[in-house]
N, C-alpha and C. Protein backbone atom coordinates (compact mmCIF):
# COMPACT_ATOMS: atom_id res chain seq x y z
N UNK A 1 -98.53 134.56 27.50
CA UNK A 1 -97.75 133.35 27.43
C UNK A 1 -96.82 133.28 28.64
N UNK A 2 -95.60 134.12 28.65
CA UNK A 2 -94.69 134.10 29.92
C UNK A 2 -95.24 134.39 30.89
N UNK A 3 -96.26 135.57 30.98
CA UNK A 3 -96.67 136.28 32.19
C UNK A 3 -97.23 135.04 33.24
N UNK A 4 -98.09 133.90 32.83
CA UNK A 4 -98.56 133.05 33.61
C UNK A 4 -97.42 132.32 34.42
N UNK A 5 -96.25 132.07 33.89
CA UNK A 5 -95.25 131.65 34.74
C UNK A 5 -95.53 132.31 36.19
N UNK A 6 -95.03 131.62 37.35
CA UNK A 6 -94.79 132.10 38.25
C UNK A 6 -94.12 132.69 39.13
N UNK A 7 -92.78 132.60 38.96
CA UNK A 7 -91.41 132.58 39.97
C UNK A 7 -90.30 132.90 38.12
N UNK A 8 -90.62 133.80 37.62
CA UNK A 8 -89.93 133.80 36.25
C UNK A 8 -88.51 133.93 36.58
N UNK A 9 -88.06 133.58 36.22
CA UNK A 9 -86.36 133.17 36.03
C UNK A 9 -85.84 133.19 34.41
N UNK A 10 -84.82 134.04 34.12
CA UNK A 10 -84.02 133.73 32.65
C UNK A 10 -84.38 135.02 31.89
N UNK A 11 -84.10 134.82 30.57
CA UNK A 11 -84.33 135.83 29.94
C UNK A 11 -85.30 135.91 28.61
N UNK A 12 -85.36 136.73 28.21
CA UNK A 12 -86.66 136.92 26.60
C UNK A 12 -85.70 137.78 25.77
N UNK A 13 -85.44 137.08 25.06
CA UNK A 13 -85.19 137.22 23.59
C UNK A 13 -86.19 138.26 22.44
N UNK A 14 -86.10 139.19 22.20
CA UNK A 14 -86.83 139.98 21.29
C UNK A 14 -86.37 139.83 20.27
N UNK A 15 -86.78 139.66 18.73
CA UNK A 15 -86.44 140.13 17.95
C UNK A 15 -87.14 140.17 16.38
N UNK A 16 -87.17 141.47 15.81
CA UNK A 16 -88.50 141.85 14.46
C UNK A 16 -87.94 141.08 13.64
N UNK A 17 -88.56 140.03 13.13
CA UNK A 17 -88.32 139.40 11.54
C UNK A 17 -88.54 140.17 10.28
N UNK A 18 -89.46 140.80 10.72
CA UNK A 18 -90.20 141.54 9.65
C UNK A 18 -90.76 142.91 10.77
N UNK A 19 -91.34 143.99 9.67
CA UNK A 19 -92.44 144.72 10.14
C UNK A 19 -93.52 144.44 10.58
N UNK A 20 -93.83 142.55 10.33
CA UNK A 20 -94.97 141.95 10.48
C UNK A 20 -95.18 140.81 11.31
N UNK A 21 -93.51 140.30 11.76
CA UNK A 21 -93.49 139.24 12.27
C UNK A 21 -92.14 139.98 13.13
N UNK A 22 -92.79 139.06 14.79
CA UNK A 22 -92.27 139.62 16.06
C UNK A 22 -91.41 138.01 16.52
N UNK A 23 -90.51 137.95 16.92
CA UNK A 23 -89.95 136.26 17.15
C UNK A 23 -89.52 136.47 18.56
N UNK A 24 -90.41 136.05 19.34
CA UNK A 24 -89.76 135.99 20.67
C UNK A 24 -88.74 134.79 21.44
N UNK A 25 -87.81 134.64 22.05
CA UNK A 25 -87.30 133.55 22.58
C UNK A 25 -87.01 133.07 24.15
N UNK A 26 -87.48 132.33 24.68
CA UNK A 26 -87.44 132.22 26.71
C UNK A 26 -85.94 131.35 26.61
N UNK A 27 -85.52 132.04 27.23
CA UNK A 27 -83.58 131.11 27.38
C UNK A 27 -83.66 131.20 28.98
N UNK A 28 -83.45 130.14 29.20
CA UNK A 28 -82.86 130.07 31.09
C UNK A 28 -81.77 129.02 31.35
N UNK A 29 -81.01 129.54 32.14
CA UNK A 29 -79.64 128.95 32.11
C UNK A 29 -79.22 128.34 30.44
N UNK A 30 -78.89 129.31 29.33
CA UNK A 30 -78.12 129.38 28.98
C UNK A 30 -79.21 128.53 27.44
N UNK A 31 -80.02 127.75 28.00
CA UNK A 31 -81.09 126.80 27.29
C UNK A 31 -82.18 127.00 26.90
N UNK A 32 -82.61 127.09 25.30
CA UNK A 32 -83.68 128.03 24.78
C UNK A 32 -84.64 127.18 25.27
N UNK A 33 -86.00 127.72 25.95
CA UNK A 33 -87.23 126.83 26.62
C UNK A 33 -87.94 126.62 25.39
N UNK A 34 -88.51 128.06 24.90
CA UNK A 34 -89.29 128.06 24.21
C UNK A 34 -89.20 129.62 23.12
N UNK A 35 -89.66 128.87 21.65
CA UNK A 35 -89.30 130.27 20.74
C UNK A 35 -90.84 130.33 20.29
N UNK A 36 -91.35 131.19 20.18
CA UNK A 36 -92.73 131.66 19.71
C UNK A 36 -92.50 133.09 18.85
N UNK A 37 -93.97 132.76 17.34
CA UNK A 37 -93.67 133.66 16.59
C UNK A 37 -94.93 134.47 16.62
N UNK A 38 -95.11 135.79 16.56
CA UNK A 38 -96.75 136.79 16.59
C UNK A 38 -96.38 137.40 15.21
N UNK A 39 -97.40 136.97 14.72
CA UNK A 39 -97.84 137.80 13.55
C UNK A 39 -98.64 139.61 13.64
N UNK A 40 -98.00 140.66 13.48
CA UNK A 40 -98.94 141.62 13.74
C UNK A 40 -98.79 142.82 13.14
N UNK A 41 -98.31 143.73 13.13
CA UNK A 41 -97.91 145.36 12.49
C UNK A 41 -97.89 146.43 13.92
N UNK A 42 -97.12 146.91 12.92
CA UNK A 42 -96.70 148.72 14.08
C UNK A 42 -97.88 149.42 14.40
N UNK A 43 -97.87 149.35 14.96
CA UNK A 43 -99.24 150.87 15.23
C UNK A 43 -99.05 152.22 16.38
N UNK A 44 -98.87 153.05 16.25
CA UNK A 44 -98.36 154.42 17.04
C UNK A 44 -96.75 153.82 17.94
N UNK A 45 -96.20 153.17 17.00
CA UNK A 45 -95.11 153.05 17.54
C UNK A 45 -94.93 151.46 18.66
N UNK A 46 -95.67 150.74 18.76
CA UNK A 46 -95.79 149.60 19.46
C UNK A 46 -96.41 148.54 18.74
N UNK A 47 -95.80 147.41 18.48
CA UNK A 47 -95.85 146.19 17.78
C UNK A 47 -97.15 145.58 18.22
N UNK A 48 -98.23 145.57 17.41
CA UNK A 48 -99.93 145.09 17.55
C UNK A 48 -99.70 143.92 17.26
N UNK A 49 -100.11 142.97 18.43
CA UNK A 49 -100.35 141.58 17.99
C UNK A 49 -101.51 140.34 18.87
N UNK A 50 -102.03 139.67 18.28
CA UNK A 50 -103.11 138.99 18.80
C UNK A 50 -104.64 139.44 18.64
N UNK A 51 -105.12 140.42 18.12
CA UNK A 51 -105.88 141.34 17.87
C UNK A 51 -106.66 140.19 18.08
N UNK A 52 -108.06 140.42 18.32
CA UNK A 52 -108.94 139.56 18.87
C UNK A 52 -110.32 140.58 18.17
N UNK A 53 -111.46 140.12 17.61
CA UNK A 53 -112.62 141.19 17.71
C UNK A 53 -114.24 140.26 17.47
N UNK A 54 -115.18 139.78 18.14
CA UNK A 54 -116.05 138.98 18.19
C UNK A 54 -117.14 140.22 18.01
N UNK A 55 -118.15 139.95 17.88
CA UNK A 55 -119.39 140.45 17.69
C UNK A 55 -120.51 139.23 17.52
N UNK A 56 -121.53 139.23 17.60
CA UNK A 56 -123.25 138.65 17.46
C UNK A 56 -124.36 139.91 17.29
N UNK A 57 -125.16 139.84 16.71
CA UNK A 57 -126.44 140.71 16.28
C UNK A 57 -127.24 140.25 15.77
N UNK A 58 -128.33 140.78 16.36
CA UNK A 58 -129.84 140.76 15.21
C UNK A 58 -130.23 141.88 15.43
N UNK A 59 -130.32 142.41 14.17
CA UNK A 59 -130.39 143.67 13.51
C UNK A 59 -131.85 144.59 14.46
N UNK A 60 -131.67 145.63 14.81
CA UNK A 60 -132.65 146.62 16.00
C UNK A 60 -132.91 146.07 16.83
N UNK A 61 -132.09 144.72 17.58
CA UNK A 61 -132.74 144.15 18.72
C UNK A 61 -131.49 144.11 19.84
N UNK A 62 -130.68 143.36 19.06
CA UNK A 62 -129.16 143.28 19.59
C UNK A 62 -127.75 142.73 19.07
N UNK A 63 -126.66 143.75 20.36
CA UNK A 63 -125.50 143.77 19.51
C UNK A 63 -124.45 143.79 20.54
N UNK A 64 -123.73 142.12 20.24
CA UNK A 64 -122.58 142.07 21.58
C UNK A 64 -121.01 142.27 20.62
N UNK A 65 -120.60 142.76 21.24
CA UNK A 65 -119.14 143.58 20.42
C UNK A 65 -118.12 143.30 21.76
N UNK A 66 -116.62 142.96 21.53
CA UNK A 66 -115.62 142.39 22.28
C UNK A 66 -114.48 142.45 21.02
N UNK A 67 -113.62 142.98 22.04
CA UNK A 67 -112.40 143.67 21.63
C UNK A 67 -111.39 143.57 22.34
N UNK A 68 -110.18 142.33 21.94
CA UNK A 68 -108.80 142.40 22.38
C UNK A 68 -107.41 142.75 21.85
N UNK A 69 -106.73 143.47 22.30
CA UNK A 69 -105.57 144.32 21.31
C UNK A 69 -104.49 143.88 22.64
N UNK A 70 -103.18 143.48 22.21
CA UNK A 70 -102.39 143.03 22.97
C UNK A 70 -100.93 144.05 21.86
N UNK A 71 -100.00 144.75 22.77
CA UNK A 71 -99.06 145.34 22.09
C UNK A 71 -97.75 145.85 23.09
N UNK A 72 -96.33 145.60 22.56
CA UNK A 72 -95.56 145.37 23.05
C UNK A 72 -94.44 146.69 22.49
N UNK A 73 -93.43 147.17 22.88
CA UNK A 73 -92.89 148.02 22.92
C UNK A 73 -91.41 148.12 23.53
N UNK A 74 -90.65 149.42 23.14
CA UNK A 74 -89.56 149.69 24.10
C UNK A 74 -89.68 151.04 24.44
N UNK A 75 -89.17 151.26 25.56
CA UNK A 75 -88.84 152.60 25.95
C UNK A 75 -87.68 153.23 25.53
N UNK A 76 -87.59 154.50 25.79
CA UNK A 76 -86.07 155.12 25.65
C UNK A 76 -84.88 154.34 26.22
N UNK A 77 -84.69 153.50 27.35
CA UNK A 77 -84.32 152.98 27.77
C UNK A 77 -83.48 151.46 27.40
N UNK A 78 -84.58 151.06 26.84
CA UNK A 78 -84.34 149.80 25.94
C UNK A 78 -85.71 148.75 26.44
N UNK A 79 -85.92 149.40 27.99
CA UNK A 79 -87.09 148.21 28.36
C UNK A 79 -88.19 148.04 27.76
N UNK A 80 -88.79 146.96 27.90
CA UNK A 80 -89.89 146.44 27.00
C UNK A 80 -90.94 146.97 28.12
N UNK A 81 -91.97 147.23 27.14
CA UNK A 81 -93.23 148.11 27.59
C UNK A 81 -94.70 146.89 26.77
N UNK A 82 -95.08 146.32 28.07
CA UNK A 82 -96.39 145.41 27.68
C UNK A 82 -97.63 146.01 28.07
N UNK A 83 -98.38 145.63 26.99
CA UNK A 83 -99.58 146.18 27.54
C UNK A 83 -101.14 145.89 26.74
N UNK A 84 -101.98 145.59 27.20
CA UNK A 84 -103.33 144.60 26.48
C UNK A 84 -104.63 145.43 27.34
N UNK A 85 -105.39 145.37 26.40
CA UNK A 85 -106.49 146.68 26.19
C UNK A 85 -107.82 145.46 25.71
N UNK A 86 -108.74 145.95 26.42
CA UNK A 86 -110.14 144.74 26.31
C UNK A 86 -111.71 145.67 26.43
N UNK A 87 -112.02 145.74 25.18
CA UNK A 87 -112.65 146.43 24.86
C UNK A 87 -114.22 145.79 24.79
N UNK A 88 -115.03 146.13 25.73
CA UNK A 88 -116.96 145.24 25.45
C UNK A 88 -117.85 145.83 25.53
N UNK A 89 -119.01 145.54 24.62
CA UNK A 89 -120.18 146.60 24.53
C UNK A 89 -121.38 145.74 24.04
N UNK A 90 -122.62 146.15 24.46
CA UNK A 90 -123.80 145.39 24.44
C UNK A 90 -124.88 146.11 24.17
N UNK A 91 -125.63 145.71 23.41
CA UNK A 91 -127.02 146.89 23.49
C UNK A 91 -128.24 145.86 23.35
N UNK A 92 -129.04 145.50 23.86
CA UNK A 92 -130.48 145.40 23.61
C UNK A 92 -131.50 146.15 23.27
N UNK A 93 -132.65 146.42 22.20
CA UNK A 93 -133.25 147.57 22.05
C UNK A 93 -132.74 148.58 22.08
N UNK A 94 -132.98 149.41 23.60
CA UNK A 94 -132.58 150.95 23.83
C UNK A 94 -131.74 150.77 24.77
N UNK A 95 -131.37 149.47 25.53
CA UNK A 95 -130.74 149.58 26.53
C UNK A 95 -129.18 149.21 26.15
N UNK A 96 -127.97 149.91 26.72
CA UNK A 96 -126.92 150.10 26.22
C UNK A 96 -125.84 149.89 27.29
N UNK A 97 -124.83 149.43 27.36
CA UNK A 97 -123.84 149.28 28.38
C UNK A 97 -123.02 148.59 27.93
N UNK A 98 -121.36 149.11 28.09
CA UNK A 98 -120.19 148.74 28.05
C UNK A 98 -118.97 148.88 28.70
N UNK A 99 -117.90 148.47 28.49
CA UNK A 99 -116.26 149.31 29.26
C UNK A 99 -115.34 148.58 28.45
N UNK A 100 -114.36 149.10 28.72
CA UNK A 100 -113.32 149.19 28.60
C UNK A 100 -112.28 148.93 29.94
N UNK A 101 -111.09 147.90 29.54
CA UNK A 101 -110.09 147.91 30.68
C UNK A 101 -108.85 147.45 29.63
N UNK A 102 -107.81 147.42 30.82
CA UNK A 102 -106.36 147.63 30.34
C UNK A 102 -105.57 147.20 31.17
N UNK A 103 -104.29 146.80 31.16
CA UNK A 103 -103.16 146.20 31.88
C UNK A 103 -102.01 146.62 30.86
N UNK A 104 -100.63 147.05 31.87
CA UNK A 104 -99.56 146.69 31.26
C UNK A 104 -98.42 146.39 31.81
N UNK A 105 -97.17 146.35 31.74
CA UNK A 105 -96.06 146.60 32.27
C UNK A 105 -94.85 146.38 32.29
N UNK A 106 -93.78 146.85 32.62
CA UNK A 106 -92.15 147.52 32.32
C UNK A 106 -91.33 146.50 32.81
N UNK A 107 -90.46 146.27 31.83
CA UNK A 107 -89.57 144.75 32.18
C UNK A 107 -88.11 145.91 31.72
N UNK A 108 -87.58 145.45 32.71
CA UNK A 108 -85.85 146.36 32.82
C UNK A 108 -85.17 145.73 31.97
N UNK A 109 -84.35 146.41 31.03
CA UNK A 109 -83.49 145.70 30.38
C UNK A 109 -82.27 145.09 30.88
N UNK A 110 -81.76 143.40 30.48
CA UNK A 110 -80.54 142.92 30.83
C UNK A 110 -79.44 143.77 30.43
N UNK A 111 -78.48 143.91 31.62
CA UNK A 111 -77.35 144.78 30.97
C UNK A 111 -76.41 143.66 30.27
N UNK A 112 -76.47 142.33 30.04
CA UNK A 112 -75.89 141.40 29.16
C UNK A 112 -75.86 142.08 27.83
């Protein structure tokens, strides 16, 4: 959502409603832009949300599998720790091929 911005300016608002619900908020100069809510759960310590998982098959012939996990975090620090994991795999018959990739990254906390 924010990341596509370009020239980001202002600040993000964190905060858990729940164990299940994440409420984020974009404030710049002082003026909330935009509040958005993710539905998701804890998992090894980082808030899972957007989970994504597609598949298609016909049974001994073929099987397309796709996998998105998007999960957000803090450090010791206080900074927020982003990071989204994309998981794809394919098989025809005998023939088999997939990967895996990943992105993340470290936003400093406001000393406000």
């Amino acid at each position: 959502m924010w990341d596509e911005i370009p020239d980001f300016t202002g600040q993000i608002k964190i905060e858990f409603m729940s164990n299940k619900l994440l409420l984020c908020t974009y404030i710049n100069s002082d003026s909330v832009i935009e509040t958005k809510k993710f539905k998701g759960k804890i998992k090894n310590g980082y808030f899972c949300f957007n989970r994504k998982i597609k598949y298609f098959g016909l049974p001994l012939l073929y099987l397309s599998y796709k996998q998105r996990d998007r999960y957000i975090g803090f450090d010791s620090n206080g900074n927020i720790i982003s990071r989204c994991f994309r998981y794809d795999f394919g098989n025809i018959f005998i023939l088999s091929g997939g990967g895996k990739s990943g992105f993340g990254g470290l936003y400093k906390k406001n000393s406000h």
